[in-house]
N, C-alpha and C. Protein backbone atom coordinates (compact mmCIF):
# COMPACT_ATOMS: atom_id res chain seq x y z
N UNK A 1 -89.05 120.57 114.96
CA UNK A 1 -88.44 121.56 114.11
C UNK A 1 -88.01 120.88 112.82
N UNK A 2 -88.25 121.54 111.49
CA UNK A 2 -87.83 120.89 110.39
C UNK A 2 -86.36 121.26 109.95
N UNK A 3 -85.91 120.47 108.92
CA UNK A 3 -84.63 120.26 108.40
C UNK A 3 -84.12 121.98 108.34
N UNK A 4 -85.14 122.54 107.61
CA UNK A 4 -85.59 123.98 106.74
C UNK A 4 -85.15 124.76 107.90
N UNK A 5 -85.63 124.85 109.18
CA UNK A 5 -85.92 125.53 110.04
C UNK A 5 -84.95 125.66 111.22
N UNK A 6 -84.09 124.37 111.53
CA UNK A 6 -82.62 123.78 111.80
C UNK A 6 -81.71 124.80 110.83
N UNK A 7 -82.09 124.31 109.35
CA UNK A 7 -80.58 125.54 108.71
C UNK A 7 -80.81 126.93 108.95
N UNK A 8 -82.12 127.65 109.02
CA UNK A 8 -82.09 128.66 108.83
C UNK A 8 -81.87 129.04 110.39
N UNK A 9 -81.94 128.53 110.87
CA UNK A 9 -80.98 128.81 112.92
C UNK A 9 -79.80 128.90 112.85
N UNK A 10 -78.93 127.56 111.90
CA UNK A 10 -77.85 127.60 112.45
C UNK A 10 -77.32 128.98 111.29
N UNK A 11 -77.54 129.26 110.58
CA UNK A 11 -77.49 129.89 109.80
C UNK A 11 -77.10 131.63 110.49
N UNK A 12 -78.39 132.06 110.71
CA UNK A 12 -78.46 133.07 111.73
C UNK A 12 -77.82 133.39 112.89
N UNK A 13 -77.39 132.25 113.19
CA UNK A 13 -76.56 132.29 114.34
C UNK A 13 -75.01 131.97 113.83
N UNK A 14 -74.68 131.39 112.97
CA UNK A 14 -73.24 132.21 112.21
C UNK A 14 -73.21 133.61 111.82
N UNK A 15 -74.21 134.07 110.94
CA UNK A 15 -74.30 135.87 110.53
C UNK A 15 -73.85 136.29 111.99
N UNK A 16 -74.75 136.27 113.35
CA UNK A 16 -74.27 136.72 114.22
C UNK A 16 -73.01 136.20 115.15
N UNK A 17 -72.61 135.69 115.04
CA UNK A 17 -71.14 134.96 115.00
C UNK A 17 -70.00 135.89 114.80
N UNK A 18 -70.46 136.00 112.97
CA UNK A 18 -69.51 136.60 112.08
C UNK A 18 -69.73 138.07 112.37
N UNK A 19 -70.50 138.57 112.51
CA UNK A 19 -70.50 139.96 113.04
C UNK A 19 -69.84 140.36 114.19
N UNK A 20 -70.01 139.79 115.54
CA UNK A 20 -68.77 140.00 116.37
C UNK A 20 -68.22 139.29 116.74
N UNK A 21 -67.63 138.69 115.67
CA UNK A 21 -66.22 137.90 115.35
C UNK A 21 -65.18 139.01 116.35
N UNK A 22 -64.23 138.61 117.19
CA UNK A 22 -62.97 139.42 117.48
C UNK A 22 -63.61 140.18 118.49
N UNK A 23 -64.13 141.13 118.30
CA UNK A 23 -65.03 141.62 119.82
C UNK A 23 -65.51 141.43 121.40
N UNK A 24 -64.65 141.89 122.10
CA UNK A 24 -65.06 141.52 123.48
C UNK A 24 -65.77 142.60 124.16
N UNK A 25 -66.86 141.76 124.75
CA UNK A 25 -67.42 142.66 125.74
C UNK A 25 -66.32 143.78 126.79
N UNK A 26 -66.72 144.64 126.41
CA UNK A 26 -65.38 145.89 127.22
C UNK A 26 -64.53 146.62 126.41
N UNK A 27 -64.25 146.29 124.79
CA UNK A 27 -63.53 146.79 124.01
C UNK A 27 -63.93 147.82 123.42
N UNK A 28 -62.91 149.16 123.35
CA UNK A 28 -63.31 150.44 123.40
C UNK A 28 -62.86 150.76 121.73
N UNK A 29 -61.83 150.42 121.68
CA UNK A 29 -61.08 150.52 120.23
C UNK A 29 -60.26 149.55 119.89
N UNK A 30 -59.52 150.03 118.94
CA UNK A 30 -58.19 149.33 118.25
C UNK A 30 -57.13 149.90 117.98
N UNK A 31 -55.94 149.10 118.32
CA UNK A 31 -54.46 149.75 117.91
C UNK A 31 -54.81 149.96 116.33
N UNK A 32 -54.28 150.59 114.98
CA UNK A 32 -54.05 150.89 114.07
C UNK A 32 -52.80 150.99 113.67
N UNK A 33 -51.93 151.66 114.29
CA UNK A 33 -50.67 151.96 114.11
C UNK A 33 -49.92 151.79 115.39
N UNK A 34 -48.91 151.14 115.50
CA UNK A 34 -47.63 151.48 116.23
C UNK A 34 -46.23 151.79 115.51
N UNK A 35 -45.53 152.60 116.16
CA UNK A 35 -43.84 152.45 115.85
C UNK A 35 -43.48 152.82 117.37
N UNK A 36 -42.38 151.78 117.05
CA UNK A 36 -41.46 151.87 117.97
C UNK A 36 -42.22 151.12 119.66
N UNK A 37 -41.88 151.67 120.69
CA UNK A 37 -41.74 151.19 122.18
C UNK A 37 -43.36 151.34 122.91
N UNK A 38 -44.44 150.79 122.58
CA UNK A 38 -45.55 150.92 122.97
C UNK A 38 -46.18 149.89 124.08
N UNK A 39 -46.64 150.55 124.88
CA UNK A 39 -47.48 149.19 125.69
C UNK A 39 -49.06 149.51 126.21
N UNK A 40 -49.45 148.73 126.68
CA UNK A 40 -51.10 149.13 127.33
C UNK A 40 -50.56 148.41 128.48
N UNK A 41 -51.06 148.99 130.11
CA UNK A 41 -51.22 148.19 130.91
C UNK A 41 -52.55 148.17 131.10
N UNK A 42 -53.04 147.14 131.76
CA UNK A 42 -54.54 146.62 131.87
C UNK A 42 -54.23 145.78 132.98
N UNK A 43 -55.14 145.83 134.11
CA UNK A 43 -55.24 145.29 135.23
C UNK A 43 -54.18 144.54 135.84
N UNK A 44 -52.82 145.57 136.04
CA UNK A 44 -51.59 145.18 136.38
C UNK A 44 -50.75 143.57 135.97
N UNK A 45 -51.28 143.90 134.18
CA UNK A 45 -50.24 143.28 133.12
C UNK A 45 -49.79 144.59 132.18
N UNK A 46 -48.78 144.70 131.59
CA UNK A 46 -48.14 145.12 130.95
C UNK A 46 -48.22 144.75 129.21
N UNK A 47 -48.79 144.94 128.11
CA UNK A 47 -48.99 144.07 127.56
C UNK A 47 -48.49 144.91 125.99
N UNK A 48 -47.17 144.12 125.14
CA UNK A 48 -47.02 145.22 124.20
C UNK A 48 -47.80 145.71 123.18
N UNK A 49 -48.15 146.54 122.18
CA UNK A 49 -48.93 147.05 121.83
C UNK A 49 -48.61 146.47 120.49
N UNK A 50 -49.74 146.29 119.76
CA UNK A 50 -49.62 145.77 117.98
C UNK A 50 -50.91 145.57 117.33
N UNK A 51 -50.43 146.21 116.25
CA UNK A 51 -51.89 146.65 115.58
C UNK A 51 -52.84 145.46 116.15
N UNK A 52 -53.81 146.09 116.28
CA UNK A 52 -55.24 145.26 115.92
C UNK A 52 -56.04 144.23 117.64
N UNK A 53 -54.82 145.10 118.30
CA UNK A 53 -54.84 144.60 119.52
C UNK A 53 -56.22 145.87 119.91
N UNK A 54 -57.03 145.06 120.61
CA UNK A 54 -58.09 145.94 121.33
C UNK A 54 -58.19 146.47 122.65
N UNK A 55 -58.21 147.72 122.74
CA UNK A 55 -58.12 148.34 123.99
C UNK A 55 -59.78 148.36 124.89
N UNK A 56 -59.72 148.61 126.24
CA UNK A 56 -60.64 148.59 126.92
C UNK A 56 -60.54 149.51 128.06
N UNK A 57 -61.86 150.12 128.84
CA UNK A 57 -61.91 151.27 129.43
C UNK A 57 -60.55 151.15 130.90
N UNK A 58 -60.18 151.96 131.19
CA UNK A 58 -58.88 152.07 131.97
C UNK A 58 -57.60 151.62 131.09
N UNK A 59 -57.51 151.38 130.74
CA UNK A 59 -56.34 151.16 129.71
C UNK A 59 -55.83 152.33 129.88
N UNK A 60 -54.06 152.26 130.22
CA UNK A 60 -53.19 153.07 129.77
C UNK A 60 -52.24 152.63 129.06
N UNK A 61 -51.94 153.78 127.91
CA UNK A 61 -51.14 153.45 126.84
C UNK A 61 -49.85 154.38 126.95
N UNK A 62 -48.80 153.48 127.21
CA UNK A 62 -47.57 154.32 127.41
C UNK A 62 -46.84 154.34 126.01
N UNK A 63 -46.25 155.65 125.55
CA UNK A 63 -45.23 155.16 124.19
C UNK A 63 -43.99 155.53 124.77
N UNK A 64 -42.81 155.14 123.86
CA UNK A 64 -41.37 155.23 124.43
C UNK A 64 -40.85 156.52 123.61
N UNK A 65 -39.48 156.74 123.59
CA UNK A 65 -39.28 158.07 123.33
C UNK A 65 -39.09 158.38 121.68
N UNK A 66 -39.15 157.42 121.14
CA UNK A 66 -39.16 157.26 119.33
C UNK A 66 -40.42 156.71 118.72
N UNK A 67 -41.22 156.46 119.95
CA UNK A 67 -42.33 156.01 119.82
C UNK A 67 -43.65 156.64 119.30
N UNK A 68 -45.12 156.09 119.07
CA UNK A 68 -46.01 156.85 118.27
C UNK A 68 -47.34 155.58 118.46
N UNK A 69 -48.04 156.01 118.31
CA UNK A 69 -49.61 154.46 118.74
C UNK A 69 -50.44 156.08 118.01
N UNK A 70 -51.49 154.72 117.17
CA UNK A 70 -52.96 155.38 116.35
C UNK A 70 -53.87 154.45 116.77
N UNK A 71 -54.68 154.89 117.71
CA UNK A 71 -55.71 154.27 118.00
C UNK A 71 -57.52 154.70 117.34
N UNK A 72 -58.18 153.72 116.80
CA UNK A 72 -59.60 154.05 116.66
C UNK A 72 -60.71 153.55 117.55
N UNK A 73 -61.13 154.56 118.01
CA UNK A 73 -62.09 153.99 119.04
C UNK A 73 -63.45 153.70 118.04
N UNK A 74 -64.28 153.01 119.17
CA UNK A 74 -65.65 152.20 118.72
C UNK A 74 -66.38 153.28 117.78
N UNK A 75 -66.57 154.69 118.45
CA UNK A 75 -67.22 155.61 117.69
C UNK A 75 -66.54 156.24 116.23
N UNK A 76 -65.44 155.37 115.73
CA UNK A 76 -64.57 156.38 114.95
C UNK A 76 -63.66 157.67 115.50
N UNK A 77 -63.61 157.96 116.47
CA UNK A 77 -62.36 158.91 116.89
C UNK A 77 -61.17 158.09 116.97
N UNK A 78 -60.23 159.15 116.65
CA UNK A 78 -58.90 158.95 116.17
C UNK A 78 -57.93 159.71 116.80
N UNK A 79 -57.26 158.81 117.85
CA UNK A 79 -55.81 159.12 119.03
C UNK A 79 -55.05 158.69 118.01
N UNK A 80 -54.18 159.76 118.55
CA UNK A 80 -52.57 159.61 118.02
C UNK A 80 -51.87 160.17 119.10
N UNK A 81 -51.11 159.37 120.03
CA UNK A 81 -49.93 159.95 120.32
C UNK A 81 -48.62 159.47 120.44
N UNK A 82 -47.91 160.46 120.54
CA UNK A 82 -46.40 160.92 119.97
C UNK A 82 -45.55 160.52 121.36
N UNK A 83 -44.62 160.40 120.96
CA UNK A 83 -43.39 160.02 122.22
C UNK A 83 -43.24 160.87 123.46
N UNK A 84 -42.85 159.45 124.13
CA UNK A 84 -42.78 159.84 125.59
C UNK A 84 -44.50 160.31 126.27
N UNK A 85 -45.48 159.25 125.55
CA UNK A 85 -46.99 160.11 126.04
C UNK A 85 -47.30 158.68 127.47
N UNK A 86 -48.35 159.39 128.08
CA UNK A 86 -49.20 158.58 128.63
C UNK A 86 -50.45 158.83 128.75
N UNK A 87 -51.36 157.68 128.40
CA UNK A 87 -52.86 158.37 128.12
C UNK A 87 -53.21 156.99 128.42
N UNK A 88 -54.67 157.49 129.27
CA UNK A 88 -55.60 156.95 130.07
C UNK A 88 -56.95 156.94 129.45
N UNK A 89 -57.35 155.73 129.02
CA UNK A 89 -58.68 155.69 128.42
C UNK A 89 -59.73 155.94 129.44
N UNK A 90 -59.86 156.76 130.09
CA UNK A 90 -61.45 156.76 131.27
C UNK A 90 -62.55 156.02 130.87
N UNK A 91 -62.95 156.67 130.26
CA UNK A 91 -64.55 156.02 129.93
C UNK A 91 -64.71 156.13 128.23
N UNK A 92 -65.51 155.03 127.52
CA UNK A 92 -65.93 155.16 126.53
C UNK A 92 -67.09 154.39 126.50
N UNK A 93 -68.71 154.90 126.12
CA UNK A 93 -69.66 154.13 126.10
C UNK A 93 -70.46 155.11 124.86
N UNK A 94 -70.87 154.19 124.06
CA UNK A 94 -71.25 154.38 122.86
C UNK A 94 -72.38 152.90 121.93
N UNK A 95 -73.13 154.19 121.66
CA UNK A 95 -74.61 153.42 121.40
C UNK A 95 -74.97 154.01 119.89
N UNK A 96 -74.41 152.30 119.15
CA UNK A 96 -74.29 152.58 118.01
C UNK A 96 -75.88 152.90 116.72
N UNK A 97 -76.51 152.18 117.43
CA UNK A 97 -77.69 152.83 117.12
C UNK A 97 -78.42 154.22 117.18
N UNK A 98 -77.98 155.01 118.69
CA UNK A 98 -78.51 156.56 118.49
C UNK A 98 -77.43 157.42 118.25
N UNK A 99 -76.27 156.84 117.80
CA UNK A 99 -74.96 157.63 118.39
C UNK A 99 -74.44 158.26 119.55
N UNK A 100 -75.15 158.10 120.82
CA UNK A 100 -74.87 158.74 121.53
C UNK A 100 -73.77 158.25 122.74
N UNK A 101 -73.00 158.83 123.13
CA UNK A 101 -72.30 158.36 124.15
C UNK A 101 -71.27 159.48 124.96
N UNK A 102 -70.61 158.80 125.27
CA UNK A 102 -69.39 159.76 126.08
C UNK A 102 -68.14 159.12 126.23
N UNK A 103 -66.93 159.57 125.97
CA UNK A 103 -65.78 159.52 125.82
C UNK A 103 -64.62 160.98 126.71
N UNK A 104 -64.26 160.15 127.51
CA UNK A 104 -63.23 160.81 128.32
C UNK A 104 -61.67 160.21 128.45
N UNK A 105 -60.88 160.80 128.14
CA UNK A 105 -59.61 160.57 128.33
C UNK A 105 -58.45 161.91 129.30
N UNK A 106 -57.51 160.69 129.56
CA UNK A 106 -56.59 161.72 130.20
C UNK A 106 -55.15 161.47 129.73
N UNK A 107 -54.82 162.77 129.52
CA UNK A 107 -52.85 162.96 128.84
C UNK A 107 -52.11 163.61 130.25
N UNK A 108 -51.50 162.63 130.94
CA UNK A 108 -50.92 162.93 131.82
C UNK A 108 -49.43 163.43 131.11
N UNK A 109 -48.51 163.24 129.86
CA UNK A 109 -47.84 163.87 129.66
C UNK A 109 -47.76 162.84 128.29
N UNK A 110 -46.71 163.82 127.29
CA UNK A 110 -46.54 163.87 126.07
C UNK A 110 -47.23 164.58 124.94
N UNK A 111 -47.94 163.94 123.89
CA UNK A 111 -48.85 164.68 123.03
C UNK A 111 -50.04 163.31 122.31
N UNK A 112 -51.06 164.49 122.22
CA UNK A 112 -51.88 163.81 121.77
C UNK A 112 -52.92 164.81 120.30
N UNK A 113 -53.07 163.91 119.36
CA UNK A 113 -53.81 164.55 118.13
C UNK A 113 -54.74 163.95 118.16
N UNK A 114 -56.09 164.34 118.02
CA UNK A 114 -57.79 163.58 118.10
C UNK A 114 -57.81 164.38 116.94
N UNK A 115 -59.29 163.04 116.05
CA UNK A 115 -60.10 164.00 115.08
C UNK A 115 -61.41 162.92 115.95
N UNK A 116 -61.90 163.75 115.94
CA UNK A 116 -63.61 163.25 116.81
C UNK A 116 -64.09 162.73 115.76
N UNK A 117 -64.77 161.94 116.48
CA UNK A 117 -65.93 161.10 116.03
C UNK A 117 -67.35 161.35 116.60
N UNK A 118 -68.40 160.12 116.10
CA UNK A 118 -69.81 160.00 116.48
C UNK A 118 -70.05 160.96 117.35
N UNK A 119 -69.18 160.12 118.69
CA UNK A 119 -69.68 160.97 119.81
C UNK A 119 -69.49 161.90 120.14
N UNK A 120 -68.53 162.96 119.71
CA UNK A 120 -68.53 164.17 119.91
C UNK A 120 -69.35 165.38 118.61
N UNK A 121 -69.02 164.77 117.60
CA UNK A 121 -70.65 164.99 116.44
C UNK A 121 -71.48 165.15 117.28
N UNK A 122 -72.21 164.36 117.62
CA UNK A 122 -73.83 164.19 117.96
C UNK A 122 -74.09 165.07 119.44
N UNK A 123 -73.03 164.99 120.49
CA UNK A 123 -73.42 165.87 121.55
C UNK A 123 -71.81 166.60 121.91
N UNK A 124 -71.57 167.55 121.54
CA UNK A 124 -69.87 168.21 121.78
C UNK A 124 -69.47 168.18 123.43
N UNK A 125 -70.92 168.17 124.09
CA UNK A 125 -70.17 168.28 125.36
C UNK A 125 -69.67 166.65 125.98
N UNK A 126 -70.10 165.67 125.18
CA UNK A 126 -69.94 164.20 125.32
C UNK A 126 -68.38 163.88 124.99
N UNK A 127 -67.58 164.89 125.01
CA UNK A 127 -66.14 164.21 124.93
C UNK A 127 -65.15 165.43 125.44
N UNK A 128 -63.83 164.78 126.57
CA UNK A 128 -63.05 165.30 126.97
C UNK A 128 -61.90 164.49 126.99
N UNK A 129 -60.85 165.68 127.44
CA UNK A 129 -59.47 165.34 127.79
C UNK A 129 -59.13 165.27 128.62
N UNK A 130 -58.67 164.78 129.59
CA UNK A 130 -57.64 165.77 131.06
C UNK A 130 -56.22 166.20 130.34
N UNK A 131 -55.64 167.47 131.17
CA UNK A 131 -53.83 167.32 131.23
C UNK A 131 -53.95 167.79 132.51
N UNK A 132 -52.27 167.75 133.10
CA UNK A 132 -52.44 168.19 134.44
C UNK A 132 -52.69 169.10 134.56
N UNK A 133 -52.64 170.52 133.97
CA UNK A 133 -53.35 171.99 133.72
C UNK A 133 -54.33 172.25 132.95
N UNK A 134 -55.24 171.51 132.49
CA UNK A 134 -56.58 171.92 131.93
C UNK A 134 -57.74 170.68 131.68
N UNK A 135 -58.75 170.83 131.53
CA UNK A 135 -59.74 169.90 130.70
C UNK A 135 -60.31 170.64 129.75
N UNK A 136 -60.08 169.72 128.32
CA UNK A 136 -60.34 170.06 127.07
C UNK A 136 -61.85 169.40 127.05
N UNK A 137 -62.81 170.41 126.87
CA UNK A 137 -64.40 169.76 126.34
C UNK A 137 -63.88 170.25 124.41
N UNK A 138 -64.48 169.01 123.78
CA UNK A 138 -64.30 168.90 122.29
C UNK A 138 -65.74 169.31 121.49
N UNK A 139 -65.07 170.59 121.06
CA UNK A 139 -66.54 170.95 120.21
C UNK A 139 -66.22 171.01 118.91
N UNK A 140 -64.55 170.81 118.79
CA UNK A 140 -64.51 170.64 116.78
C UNK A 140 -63.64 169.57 116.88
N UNK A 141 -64.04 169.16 115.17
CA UNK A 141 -63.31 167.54 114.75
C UNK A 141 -62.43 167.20 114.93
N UNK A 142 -61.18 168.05 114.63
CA UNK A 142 -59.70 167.98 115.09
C UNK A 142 -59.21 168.62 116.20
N UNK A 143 -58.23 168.28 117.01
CA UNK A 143 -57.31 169.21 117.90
C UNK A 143 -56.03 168.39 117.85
N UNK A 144 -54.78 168.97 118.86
CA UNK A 144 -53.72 168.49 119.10
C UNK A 144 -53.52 168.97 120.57
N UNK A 145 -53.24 168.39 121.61
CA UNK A 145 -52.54 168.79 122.83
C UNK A 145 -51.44 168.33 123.39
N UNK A 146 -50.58 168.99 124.25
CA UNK A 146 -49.49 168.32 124.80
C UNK A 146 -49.56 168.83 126.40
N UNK A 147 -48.97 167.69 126.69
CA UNK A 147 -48.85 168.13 128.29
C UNK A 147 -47.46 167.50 128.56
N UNK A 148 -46.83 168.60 128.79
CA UNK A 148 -45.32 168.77 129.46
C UNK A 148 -44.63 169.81 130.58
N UNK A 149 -43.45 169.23 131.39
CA UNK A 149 -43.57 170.05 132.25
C UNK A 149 -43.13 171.60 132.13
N UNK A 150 -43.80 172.67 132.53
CA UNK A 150 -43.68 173.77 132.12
C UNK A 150 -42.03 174.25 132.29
N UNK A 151 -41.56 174.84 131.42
CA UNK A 151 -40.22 175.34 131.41
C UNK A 151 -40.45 176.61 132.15
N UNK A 152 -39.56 176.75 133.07
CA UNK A 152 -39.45 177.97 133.88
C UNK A 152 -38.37 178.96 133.33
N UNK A 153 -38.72 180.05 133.54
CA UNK A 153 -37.96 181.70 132.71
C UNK A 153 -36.54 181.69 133.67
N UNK A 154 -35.51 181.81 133.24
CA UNK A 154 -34.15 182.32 134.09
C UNK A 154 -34.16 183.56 133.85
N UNK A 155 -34.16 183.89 135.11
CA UNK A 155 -34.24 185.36 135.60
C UNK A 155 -32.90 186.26 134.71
């Protein structure tokens, strides 16, 4: 192999280096924003939340009661939720070349604001929610949901 042919390897193999620089195999998104009392647990660690920290599939993200987390996932969708939430990353698999993938989450309680991305663009039935009373299939860019416990009527 020549001198020429040595740089232009090692070369190529920095570009790809530098491209997924920070990236781990399994990483779904990124923190963006926190305030206040946030955590992810991940395979029974507890781990606090701060920008730029990368989330991965099962991840739950708890916020505290003054609390707030903006997360961007791989496809460009955009979580936000608001105090006192808990949300469960299910599944996210996304193929940045055809756009296609699927994205499922669950809001076991608090609130949550999405503006969709890729993957719900390209196929609407490719992205959901859980709460404990419904599943949201996402067929437009924005929504907001909350799941709290229902207030009962005094007679």
């Amino acid at each position: 192999m020549t001198t020429t042919s040595r740089l232009r390897a090692a070369l190529a193999a920095a570009v790809l280096a530098a491209s997924t620089a920070g990236a781990q195999v399994g990483d779904i998104g990124q923190v963006k924003v926190v305030k206040g009392s946030v955590t992810i647990e991940r395979g029974g660690q507890v781990l606090p939340a701060s920008v730029g920290l990368r989330v991965r599939t099962a991840d739950v993200v708890r916020t505290g009661a003054d609390a707030s987390v903006g997360i961007t996932m791989v496809d460009d969708t955009l979580l936000s939720a608001g105090p006192h939430s808990v949300l469960v990353l299910d599944r996210c698999d996304y193929d940045a070349a055809t756009r296609a993938g699927r994205l499922d989450a669950a809001l076991s309680q608090g609130t949550l604001a999405v503006v969709s991305g890729r993957i719900a663009r390209q196929s609407p039935d490719a992205m959901t929610v859980r709460t404990p009373h419904a599943v949201l299939g996402v067929r437009g860019t924005t929504f907001a949901v909350s799941a709290h416990e229902p207030v009962l009527a005094r007679p």
